[in-house]
PDB file of N, CA and C in Angstrom:
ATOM      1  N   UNK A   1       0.818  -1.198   0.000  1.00  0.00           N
ATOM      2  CA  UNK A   1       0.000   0.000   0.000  1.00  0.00           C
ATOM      3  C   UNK A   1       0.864   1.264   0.000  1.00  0.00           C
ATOM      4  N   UNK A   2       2.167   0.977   0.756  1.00  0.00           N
ATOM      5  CA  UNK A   2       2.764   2.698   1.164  1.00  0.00           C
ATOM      6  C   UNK A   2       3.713   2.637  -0.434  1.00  0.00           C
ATOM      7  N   UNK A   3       3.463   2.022  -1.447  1.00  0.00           N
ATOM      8  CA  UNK A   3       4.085   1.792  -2.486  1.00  0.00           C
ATOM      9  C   UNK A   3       3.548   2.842  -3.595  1.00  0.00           C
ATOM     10  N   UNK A   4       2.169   2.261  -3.005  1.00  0.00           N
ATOM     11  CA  UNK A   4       1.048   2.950  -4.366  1.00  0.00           C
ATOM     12  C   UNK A   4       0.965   4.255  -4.126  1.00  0.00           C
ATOM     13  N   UNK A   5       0.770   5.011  -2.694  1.00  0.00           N
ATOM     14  CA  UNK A   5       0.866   6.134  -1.958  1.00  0.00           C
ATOM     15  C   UNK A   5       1.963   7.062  -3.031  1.00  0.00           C
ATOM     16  N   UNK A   6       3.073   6.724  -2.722  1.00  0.00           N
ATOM     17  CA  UNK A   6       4.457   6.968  -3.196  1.00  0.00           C
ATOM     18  C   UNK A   6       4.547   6.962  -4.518  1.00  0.00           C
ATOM     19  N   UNK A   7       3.695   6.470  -5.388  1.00  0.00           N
ATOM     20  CA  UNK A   7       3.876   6.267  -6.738  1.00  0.00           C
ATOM     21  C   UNK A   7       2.730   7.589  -6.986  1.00  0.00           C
ATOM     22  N   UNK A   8       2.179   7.584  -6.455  1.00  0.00           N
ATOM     23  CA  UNK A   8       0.653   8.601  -7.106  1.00  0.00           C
ATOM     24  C   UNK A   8       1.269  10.051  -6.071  1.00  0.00           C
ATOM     25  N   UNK A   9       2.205   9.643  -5.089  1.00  0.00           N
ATOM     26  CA  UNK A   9       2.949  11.594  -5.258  1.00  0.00           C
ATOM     27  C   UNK A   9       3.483  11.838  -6.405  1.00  0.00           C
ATOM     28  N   UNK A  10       4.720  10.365  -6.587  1.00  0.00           N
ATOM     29  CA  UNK A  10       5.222  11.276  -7.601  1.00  0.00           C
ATOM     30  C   UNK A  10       4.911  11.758  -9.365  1.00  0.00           C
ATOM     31  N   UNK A  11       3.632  10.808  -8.840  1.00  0.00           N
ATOM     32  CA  UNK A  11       2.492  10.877 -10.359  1.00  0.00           C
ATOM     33  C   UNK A  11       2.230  12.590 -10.828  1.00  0.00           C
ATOM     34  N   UNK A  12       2.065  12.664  -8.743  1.00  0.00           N
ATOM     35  CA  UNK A  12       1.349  13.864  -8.890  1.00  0.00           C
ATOM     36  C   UNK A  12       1.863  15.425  -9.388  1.00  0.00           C
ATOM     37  N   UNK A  13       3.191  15.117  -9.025  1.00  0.00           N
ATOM     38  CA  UNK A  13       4.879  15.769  -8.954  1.00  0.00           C
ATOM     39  C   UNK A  13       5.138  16.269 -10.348  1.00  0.00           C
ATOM     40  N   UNK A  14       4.838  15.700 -11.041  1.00  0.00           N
ATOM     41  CA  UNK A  14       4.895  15.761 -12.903  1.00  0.00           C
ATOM     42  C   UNK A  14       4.196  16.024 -12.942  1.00  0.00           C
ATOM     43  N   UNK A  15       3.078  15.959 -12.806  1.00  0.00           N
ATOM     44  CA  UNK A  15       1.526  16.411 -13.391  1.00  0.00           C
ATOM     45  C   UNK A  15       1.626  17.973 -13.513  1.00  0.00           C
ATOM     46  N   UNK A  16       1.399  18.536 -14.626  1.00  0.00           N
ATOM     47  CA  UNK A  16       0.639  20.458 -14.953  1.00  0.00           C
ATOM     48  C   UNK A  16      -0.092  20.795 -15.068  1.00  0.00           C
ATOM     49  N   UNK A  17      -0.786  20.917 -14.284  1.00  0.00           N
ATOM     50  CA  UNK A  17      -2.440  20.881 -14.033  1.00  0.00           C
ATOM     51  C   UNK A  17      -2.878  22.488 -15.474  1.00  0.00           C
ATOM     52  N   UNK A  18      -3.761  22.129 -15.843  1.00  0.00           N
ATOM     53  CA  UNK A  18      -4.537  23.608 -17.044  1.00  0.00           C
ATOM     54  C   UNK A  18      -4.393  24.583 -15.919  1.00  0.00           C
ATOM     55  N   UNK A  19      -3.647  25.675 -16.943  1.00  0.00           N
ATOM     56  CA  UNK A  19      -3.060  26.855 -16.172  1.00  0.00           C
ATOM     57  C   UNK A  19      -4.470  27.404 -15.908  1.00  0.00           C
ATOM     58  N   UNK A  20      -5.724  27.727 -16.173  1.00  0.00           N
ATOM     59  CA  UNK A  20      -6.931  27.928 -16.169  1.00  0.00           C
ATOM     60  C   UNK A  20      -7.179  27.565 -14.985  1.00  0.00           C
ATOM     61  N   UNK A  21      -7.413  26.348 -14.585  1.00  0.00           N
ATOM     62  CA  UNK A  21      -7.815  25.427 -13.419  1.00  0.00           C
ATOM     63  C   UNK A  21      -7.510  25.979 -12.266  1.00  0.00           C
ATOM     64  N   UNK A  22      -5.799  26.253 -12.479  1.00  0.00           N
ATOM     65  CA  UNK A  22      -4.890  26.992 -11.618  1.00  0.00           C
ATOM     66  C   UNK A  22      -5.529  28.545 -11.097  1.00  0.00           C
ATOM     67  N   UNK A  23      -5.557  29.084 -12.343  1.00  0.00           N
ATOM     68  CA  UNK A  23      -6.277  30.574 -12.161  1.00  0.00           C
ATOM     69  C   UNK A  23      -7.486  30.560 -11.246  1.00  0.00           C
ATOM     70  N   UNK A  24      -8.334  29.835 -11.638  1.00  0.00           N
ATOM     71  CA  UNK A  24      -9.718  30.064 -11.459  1.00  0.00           C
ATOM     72  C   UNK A  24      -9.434  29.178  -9.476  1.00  0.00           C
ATOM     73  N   UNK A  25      -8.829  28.853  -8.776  1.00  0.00           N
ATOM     74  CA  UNK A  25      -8.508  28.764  -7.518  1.00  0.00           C
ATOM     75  C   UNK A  25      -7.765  29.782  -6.613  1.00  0.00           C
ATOM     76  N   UNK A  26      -6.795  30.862  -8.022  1.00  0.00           N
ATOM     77  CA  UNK A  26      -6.899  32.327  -6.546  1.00  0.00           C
ATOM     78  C   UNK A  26      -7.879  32.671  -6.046  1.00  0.00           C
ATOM     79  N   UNK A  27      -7.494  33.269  -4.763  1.00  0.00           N
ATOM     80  CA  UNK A  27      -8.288  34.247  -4.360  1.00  0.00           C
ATOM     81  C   UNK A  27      -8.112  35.651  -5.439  1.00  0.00           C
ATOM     82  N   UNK A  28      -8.850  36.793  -5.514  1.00  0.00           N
ATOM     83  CA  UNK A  28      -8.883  37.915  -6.244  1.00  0.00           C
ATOM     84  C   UNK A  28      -8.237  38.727  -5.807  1.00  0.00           C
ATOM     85  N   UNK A  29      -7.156  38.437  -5.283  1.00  0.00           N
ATOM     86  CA  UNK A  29      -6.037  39.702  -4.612  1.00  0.00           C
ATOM     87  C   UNK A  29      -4.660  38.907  -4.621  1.00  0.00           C
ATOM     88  N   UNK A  30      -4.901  37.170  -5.390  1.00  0.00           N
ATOM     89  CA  UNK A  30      -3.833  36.336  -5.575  1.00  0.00           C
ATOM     90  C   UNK A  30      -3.599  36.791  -7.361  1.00  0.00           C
ATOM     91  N   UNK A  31      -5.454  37.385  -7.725  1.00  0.00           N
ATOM     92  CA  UNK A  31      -4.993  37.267  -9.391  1.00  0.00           C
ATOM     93  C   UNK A  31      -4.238  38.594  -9.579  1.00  0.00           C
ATOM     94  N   UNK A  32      -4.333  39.505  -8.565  1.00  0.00           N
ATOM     95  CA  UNK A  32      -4.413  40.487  -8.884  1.00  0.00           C
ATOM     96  C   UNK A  32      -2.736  40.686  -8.569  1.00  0.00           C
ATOM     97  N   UNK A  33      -2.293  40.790  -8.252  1.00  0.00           N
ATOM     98  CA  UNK A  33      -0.737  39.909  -7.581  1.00  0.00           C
ATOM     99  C   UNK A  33      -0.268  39.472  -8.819  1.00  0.00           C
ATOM    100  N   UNK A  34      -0.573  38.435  -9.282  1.00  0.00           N
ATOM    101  CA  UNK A  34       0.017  37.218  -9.589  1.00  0.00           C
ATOM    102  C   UNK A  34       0.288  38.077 -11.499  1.00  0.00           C
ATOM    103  N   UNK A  35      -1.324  38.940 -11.548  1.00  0.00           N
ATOM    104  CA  UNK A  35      -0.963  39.542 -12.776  1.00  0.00           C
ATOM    105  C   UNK A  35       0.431  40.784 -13.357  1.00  0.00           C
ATOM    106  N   UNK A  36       0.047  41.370 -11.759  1.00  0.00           N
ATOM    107  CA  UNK A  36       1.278  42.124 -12.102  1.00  0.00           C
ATOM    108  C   UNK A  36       2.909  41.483 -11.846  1.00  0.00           C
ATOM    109  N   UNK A  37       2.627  39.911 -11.572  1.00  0.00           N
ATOM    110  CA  UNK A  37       4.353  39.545 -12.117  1.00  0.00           C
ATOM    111  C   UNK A  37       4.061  39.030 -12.936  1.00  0.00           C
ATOM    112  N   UNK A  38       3.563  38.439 -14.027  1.00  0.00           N
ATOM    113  CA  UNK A  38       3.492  37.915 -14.916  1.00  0.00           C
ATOM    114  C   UNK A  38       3.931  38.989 -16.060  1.00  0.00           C
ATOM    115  N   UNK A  39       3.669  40.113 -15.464  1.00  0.00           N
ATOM    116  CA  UNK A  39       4.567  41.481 -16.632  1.00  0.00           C
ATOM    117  C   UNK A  39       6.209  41.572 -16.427  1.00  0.00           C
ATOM    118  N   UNK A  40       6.826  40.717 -15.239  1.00  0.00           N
ATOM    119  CA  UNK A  40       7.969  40.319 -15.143  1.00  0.00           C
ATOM    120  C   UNK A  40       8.522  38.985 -15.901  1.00  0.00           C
ATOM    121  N   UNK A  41       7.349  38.145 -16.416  1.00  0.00           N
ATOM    122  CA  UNK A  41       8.332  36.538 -16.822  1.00  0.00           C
ATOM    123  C   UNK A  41       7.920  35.889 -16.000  1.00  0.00           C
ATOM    124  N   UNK A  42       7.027  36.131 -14.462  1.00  0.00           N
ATOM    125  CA  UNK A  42       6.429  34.722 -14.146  1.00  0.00           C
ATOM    126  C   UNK A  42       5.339  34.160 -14.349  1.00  0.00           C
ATOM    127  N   UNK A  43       5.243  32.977 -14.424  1.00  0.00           N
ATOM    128  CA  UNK A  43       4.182  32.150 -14.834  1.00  0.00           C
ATOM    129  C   UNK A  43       3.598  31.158 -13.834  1.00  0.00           C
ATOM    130  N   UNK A  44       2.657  31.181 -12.996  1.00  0.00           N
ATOM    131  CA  UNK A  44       1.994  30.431 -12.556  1.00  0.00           C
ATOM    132  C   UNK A  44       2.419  28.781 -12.332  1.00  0.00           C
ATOM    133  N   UNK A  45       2.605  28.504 -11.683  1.00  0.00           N
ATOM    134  CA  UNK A  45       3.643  27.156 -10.997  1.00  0.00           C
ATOM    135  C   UNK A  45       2.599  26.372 -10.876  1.00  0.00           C
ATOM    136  N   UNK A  46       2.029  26.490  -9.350  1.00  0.00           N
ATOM    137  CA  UNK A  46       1.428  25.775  -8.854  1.00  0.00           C
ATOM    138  C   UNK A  46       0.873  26.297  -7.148  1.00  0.00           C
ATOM    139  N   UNK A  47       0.207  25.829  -6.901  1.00  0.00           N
ATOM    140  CA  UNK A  47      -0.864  26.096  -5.321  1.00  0.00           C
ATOM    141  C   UNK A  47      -0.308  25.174  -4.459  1.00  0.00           C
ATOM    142  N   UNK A  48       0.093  25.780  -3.631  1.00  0.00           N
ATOM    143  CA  UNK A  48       0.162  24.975  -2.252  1.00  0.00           C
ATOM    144  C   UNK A  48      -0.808  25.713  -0.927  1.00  0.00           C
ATOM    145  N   UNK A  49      -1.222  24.374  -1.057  1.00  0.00           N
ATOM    146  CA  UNK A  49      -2.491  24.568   0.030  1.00  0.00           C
ATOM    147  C   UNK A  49      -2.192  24.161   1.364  1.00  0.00           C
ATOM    148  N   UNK A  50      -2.114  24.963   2.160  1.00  0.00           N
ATOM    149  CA  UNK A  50      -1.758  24.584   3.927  1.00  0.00           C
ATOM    150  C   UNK A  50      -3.570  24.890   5.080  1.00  0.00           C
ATOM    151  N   UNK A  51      -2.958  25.215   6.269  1.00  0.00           N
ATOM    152  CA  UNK A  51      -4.011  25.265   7.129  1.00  0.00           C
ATOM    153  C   UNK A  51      -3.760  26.978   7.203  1.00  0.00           C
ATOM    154  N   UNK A  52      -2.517  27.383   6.482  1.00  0.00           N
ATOM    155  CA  UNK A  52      -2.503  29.326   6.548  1.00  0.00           C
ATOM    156  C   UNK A  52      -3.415  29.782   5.347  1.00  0.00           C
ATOM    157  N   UNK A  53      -3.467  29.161   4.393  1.00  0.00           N
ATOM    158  CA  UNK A  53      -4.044  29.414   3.287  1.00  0.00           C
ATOM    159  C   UNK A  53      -3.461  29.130   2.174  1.00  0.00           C
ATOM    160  N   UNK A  54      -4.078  28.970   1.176  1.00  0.00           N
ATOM    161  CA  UNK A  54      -3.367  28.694  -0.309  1.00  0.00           C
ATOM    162  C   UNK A  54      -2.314  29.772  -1.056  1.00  0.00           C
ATOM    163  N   UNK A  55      -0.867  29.415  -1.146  1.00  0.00           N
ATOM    164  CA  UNK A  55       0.106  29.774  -1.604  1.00  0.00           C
ATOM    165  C   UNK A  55       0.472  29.737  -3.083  1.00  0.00           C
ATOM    166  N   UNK A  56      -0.132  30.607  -3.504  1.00  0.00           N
ATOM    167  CA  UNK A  56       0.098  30.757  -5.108  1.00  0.00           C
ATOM    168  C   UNK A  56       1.526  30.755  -5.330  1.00  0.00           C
ATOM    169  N   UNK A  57       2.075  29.786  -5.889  1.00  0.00           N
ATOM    170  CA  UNK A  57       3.940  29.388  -6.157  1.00  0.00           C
ATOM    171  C   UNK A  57       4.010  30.017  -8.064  1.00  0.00           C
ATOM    172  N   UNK A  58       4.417  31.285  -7.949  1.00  0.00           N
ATOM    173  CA  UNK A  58       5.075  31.506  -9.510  1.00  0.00           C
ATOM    174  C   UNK A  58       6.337  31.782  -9.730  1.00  0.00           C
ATOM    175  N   UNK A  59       6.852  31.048 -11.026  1.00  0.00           N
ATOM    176  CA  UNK A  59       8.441  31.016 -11.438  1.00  0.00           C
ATOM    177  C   UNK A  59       8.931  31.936 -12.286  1.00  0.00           C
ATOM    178  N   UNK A  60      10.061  32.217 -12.448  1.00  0.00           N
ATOM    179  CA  UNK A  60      10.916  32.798 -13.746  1.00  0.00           C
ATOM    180  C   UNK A  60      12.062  32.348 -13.608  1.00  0.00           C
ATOM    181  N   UNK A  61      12.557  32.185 -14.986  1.00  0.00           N
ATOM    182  CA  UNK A  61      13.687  31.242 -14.817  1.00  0.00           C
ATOM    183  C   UNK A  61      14.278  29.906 -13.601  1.00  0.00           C
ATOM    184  N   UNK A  62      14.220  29.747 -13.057  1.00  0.00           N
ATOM    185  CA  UNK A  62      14.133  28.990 -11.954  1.00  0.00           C
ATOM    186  C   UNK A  62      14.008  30.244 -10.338  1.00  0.00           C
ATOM    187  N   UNK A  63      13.749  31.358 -10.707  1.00  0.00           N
ATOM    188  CA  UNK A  63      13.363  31.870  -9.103  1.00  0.00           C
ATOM    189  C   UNK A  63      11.468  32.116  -9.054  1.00  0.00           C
ATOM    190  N   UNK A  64      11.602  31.705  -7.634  1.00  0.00           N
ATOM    191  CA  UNK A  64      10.344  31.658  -7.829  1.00  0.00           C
ATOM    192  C   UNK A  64       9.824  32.978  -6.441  1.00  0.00           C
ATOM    193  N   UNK A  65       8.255  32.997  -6.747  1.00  0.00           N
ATOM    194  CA  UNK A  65       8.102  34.276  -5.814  1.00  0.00           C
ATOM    195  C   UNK A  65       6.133  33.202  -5.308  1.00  0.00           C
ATOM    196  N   UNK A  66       5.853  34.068  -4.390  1.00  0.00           N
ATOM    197  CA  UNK A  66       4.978  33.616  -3.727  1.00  0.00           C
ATOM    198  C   UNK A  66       4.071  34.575  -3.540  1.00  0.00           C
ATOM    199  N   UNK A  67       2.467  34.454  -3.602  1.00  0.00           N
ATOM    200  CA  UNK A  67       1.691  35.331  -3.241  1.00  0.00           C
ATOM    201  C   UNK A  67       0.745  34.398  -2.216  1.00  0.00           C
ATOM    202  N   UNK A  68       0.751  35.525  -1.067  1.00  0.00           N
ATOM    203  CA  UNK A  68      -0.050  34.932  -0.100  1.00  0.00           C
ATOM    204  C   UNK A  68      -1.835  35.023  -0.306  1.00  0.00           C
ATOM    205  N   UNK A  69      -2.776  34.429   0.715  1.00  0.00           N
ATOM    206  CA  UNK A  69      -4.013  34.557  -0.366  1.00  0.00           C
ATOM    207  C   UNK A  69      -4.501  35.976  -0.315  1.00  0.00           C
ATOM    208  N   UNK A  70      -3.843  36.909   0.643  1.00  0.00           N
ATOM    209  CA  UNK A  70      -3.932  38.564   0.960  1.00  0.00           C
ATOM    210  C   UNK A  70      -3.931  39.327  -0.209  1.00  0.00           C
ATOM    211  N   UNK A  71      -2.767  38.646  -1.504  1.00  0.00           N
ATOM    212  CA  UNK A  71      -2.386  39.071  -1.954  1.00  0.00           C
ATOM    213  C   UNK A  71      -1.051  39.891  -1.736  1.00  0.00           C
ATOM    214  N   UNK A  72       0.000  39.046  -0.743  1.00  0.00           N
ATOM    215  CA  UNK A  72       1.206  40.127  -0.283  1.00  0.00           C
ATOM    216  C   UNK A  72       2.021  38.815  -1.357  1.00  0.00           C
ATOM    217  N   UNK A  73       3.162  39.990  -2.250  1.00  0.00           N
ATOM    218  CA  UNK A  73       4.060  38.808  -2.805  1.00  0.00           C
ATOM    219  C   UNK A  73       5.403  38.954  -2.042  1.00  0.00           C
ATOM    220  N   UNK A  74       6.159  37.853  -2.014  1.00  0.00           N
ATOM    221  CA  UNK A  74       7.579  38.235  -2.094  1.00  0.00           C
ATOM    222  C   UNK A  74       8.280  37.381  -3.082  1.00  0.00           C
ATOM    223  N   UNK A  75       9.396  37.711  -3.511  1.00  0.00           N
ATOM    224  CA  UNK A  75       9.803  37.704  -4.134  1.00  0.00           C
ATOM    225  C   UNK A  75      11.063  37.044  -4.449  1.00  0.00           C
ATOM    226  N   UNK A  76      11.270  36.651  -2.677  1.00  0.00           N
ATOM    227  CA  UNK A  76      12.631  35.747  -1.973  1.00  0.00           C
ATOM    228  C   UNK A  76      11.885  34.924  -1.117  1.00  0.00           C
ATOM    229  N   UNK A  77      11.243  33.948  -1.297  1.00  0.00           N
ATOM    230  CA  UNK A  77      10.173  33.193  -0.447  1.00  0.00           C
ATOM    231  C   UNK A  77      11.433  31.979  -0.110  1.00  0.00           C
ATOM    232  N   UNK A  78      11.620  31.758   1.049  1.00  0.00           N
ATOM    233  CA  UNK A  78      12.154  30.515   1.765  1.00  0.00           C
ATOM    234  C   UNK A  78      11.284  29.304   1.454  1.00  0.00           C
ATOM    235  N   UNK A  79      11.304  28.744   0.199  1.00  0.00           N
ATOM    236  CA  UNK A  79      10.859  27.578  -0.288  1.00  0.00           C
ATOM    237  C   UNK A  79      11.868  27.200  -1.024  1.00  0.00           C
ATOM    238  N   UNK A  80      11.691  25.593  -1.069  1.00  0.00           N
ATOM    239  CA  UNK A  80      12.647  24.701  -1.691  1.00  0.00           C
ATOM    240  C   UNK A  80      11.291  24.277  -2.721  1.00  0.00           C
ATOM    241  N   UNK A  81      12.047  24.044  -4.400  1.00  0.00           N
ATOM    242  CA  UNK A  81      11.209  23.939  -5.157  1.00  0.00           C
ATOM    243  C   UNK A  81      11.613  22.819  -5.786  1.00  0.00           C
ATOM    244  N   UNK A  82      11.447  21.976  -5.557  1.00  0.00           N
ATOM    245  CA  UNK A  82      11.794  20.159  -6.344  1.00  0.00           C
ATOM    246  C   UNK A  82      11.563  20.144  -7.685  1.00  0.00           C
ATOM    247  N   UNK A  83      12.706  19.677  -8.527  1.00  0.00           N
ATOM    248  CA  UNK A  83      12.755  19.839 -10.499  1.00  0.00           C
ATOM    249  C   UNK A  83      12.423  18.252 -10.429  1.00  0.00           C
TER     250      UNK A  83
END
């Protein structure tokens, strides 16, 4: 069982979910955020969802920046981002 577990993270790990899908789960102060770096080169990563709230994760070139669901970004977020 802790096999199959382990196989369907790292199923999940690869998976790129429709950047749409992605969108349509900010909050409206994550799109609003998230639009004005995207006039920098980032592009929408992926959501990480905790018990603080959902962490909009966007990249450029390999740095990545974070918008909280407030809508506060930074831009040097203490995350490790697994390739």
């Amino acid at each position: 069982m802790q096999e199959f577990a382990r196989d369907t993270l790292l199923e999940r790990r690869h998976h790129s979910p429709d950047k749409s899908m992605l969108w349509d789960k900010l909050t409206l102060a994550q799109k609003f955020a998230a639009s004005s770096l995207t006039q920098f080169g980032y592009d929408l990563a992926f959501i990480r969802c905790s018990r603080a709230g959902n962490l909009a994760v966007l990249m450029c070139n390999r740095e990545a920046a974070t918008i909280t669901a407030d809508g506060d970004i930074d831009t040097r977020p203490k995350i490790t981002i697994r390739t």
